[in-house]
Each structure stands twice: as C-alpha cells, then as structure tokens.
N, C-alpha and C. Protein backbone atom coordinates (compact mmCIF):
# COMPACT_ATOMS: atom_id res chain seq x y z
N UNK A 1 0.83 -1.20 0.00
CA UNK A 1 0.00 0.00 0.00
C UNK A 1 0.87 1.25 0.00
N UNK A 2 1.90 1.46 1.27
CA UNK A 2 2.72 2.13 0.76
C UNK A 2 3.36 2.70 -0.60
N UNK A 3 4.06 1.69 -1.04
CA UNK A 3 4.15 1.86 -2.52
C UNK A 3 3.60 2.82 -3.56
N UNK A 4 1.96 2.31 -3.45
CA UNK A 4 0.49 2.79 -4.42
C UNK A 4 1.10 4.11 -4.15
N UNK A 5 0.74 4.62 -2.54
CA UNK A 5 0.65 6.46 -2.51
C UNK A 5 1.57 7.05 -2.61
N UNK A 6 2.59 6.37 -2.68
CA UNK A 6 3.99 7.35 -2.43
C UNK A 6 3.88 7.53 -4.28
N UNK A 7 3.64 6.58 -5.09
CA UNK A 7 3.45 6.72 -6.68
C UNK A 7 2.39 7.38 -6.98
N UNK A 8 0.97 7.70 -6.01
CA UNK A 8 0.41 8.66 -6.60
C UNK A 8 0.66 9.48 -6.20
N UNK A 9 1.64 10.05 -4.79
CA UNK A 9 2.43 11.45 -4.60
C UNK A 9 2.69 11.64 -5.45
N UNK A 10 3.84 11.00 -6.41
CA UNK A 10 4.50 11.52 -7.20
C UNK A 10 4.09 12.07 -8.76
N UNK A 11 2.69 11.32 -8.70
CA UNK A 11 2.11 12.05 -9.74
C UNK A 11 1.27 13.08 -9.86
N UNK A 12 1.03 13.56 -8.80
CA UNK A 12 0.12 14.57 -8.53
C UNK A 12 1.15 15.67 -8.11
N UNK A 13 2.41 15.63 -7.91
CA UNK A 13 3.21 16.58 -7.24
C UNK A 13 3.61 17.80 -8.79
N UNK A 14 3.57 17.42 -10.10
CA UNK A 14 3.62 18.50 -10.98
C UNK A 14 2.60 19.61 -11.01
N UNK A 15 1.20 19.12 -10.44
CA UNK A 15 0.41 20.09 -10.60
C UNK A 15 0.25 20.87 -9.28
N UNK A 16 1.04 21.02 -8.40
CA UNK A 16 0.96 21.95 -7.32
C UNK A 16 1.83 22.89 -7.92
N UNK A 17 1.29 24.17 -7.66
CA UNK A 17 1.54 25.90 -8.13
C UNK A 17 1.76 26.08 -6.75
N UNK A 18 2.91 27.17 -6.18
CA UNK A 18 3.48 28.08 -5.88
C UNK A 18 2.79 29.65 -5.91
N UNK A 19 2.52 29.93 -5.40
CA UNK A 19 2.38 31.18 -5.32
C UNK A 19 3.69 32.69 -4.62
N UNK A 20 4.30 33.45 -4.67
CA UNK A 20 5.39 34.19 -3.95
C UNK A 20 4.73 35.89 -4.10
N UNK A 21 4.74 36.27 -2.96
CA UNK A 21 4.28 37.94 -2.71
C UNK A 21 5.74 38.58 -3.51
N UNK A 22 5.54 40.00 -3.89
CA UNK A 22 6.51 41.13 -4.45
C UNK A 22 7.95 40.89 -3.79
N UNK A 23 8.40 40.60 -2.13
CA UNK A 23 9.00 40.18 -1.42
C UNK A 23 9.58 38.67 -1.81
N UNK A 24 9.43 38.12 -2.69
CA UNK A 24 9.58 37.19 -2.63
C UNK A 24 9.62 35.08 -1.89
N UNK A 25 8.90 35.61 -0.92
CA UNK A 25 8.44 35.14 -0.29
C UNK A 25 6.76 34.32 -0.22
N UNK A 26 6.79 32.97 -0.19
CA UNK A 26 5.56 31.93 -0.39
C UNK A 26 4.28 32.57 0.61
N UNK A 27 3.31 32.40 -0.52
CA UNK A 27 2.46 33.03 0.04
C UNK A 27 0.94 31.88 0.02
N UNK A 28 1.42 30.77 -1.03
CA UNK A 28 0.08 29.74 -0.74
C UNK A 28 0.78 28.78 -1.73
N UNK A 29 -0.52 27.76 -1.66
CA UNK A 29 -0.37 27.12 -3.00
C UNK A 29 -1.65 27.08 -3.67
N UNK A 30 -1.76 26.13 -4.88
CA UNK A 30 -2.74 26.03 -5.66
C UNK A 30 -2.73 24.63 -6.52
N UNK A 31 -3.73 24.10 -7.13
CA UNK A 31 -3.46 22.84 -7.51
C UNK A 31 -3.95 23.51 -9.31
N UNK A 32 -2.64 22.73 -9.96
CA UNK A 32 -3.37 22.81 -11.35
C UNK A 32 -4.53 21.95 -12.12
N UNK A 33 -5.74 22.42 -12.69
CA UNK A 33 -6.54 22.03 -13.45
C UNK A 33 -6.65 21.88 -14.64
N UNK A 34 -7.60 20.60 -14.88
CA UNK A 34 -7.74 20.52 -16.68
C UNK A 34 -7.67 22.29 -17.64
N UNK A 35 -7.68 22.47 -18.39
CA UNK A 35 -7.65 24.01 -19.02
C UNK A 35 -6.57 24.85 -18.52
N UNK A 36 -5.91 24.46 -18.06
CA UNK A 36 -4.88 25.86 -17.63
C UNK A 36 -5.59 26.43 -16.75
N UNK A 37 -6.08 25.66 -15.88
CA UNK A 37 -6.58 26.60 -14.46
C UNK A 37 -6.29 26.46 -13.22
N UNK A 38 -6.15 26.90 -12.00
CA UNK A 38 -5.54 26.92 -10.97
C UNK A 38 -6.70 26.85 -9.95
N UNK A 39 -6.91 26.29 -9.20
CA UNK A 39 -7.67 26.29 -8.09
C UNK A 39 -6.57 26.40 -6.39
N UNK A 40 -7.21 27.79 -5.88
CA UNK A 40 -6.39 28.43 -4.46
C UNK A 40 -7.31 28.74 -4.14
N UNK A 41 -6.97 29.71 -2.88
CA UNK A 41 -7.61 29.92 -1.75
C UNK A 41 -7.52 31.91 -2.00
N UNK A 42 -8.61 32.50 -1.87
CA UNK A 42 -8.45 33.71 -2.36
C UNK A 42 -7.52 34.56 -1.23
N UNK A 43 -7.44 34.26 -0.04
CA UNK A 43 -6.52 34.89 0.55
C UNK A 43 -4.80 34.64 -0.32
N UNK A 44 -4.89 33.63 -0.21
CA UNK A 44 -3.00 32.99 -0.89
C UNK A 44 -3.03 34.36 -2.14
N UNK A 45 -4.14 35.07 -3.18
CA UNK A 45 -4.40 35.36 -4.13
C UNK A 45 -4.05 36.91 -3.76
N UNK A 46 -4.71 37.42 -2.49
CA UNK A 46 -4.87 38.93 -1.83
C UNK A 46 -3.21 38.90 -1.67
N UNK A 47 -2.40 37.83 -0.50
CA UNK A 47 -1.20 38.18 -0.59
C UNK A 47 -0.55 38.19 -1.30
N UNK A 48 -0.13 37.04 -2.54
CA UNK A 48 0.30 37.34 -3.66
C UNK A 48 0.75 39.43 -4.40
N UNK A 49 -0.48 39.48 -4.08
CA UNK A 49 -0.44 40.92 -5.03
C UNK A 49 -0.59 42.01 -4.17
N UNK A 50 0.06 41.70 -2.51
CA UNK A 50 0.11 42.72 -1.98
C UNK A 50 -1.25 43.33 -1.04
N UNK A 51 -2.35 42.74 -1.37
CA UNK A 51 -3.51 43.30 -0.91
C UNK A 51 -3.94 42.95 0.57
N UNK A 52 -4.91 43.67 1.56
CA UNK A 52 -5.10 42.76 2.51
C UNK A 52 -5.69 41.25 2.63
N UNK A 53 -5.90 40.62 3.48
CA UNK A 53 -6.19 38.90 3.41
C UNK A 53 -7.52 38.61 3.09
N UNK A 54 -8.40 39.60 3.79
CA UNK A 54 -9.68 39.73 3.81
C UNK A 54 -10.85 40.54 2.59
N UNK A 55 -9.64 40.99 1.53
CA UNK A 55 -10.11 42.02 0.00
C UNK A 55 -11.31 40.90 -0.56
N UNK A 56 -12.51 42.13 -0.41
CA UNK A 56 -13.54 40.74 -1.54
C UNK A 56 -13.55 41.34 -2.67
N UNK A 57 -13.32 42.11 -3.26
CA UNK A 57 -13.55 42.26 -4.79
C UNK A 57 -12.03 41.56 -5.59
N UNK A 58 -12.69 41.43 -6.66
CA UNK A 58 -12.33 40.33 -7.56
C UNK A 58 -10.76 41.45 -7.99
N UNK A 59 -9.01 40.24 -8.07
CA UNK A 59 -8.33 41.23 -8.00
C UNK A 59 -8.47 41.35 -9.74
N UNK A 60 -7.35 42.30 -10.75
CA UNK A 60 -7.36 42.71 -12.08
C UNK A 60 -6.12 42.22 -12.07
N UNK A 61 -4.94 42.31 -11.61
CA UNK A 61 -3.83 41.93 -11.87
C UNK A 61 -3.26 40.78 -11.69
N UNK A 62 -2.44 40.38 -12.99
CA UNK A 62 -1.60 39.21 -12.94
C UNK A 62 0.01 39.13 -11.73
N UNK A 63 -0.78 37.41 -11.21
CA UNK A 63 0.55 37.27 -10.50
C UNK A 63 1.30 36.17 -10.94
N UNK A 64 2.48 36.33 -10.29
CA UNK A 64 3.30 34.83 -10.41
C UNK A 64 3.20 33.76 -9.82
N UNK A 65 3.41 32.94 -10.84
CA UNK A 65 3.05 31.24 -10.25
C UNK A 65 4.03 30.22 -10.55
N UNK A 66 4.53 29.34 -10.13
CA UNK A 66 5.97 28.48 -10.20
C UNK A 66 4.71 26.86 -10.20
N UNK A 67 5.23 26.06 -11.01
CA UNK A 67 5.44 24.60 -10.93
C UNK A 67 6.84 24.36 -10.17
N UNK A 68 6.82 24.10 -9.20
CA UNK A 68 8.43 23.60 -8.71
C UNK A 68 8.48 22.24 -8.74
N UNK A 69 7.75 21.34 -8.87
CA UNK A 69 8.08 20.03 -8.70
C UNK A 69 7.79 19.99 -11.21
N UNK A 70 7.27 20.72 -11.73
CA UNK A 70 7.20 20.42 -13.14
C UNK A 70 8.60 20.88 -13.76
N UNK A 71 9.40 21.42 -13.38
CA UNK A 71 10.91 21.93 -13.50
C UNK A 71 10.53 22.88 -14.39
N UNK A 72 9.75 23.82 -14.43
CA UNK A 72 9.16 25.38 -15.25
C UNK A 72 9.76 26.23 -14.05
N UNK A 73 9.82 27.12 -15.00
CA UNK A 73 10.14 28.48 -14.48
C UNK A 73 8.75 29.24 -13.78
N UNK A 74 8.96 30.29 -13.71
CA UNK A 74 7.83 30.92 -13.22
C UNK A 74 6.40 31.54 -14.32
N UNK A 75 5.82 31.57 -14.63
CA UNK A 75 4.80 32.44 -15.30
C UNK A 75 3.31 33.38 -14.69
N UNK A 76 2.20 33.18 -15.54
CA UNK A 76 1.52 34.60 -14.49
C UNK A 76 0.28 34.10 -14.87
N UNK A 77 -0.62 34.21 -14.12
CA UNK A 77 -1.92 33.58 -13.99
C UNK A 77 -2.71 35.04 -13.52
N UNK A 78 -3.90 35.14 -13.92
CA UNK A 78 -5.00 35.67 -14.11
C UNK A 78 -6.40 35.24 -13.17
N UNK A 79 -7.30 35.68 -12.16
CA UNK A 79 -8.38 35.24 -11.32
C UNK A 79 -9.31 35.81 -12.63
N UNK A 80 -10.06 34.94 -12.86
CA UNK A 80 -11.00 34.61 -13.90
C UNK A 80 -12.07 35.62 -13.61
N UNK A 81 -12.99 35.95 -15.22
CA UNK A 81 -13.74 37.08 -14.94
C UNK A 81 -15.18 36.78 -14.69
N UNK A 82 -15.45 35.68 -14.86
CA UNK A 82 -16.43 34.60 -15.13
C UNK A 82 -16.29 34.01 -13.61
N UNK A 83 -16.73 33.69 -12.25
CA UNK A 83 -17.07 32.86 -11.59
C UNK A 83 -15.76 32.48 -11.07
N UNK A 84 -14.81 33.11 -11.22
CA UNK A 84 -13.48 32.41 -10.21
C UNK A 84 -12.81 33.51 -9.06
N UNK A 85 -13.92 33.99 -8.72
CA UNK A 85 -13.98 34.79 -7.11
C UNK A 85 -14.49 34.90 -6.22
N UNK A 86 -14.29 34.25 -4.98
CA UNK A 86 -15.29 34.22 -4.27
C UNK A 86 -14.83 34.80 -2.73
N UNK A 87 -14.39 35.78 -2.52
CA UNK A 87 -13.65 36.39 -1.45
C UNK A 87 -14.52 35.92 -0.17
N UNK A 88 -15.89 36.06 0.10
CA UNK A 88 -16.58 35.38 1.13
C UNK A 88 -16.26 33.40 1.27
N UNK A 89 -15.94 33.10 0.39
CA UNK A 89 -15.76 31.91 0.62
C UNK A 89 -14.23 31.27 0.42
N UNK A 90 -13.72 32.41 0.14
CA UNK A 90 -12.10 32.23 0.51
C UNK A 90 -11.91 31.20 -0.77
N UNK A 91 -12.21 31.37 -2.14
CA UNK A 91 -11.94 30.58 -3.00
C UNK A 91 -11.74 31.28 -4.28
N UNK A 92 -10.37 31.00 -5.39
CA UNK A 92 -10.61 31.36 -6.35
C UNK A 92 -9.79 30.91 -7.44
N UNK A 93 -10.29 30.64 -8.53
CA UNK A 93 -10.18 30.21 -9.95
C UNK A 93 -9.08 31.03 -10.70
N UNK A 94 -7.62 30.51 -11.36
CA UNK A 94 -6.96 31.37 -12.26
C UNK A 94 -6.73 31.00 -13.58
N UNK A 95 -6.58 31.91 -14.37
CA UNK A 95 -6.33 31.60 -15.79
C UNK A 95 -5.04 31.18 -15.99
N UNK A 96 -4.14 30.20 -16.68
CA UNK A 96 -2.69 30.81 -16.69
C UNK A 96 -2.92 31.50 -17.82
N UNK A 97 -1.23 32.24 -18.28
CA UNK A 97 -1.55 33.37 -18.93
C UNK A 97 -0.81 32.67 -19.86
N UNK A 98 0.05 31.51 -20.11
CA UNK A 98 0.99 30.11 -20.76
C UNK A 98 0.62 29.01 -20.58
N UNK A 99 0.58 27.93 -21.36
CA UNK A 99 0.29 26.71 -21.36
C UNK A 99 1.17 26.49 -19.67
N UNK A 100 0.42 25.18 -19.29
CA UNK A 100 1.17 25.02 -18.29
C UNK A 100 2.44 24.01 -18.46
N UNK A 101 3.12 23.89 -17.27
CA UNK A 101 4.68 23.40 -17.90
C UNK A 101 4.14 21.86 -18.08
C-alpha cells in the first residue's frame, strides 16, 4: 500500500503551483486544473499581489506562479472574470496566462 501512494504522490506533485508575494516570499499554493486553471484559496491570491487577506472584490492583476516540482520556471496567472472569485468563501479560480509546464 505504501508503494500505491507514495506513486500517486508523485504524480500529482507537478500540478501543485506556488504562489510568492513582491518580497519574494511563499504566500500559498494552488493545484493545477484541466484548461490551464488553478484552483487556491483567495486569501494565498490577496497576498500574492500585496492586498489585505480579507479584499472581496475580484483582484485585475496578474501574479506569479511556479510549478516547482514540473521543473518550469515561473509564469503569471490571471483570477478569472467569469465565476473564479469568491472572497466570502475564501476561494478562487486562475487563468494561466501560458500553457502550463
């Protein structure tokens, strides 16, 4: 049994996103989705870009996002304009702005 999960760790470990505030410094994560989409937590999203934890309107600006376990560099993802904000429920949807790695 061991075995099984440690092999589906390892396959599920490319699609965890990184998130890092202006500071450089980790600020959440996020799991990647079918379409080039990101599913986080809208706070991880507020710090990212500097804002307070608790911001409910939907942010406009692109942040950076790392695959560290897909060996990509960094690129920039987008909170969707369509249904991927939900600041009361601490949830939100990103576009990437690049295929993912």
């Amino acid at each position: 049994v061991w075995s099984t999960r440690a092999a589906a760790g390892e396959a599920v470990r490319p699609a965890l996103a990184r998130f890092r505030g202006a500071n450089g410094r980790g600020t959440g994560a996020g799991c990647l989705l079918p379409g080039g989409r990101i599913l986080t937590c809208a706070h991880v999203v507020n710090a990212a870009l500097g804002r307070p934890g608790d911001a409910a309107d939907r942010p406009a600006a692109p942040l950076s996002v790392e695959f560290p376990h897909a060996g990509g560099g960094a690129t920039t993802a987008t909170v969707l304009l369509d249904g991927g904000w939900n600041g009361a429920a601490d949830v939100a949807v990103l576009a990437l702005d690049t295929a993912p790695p």
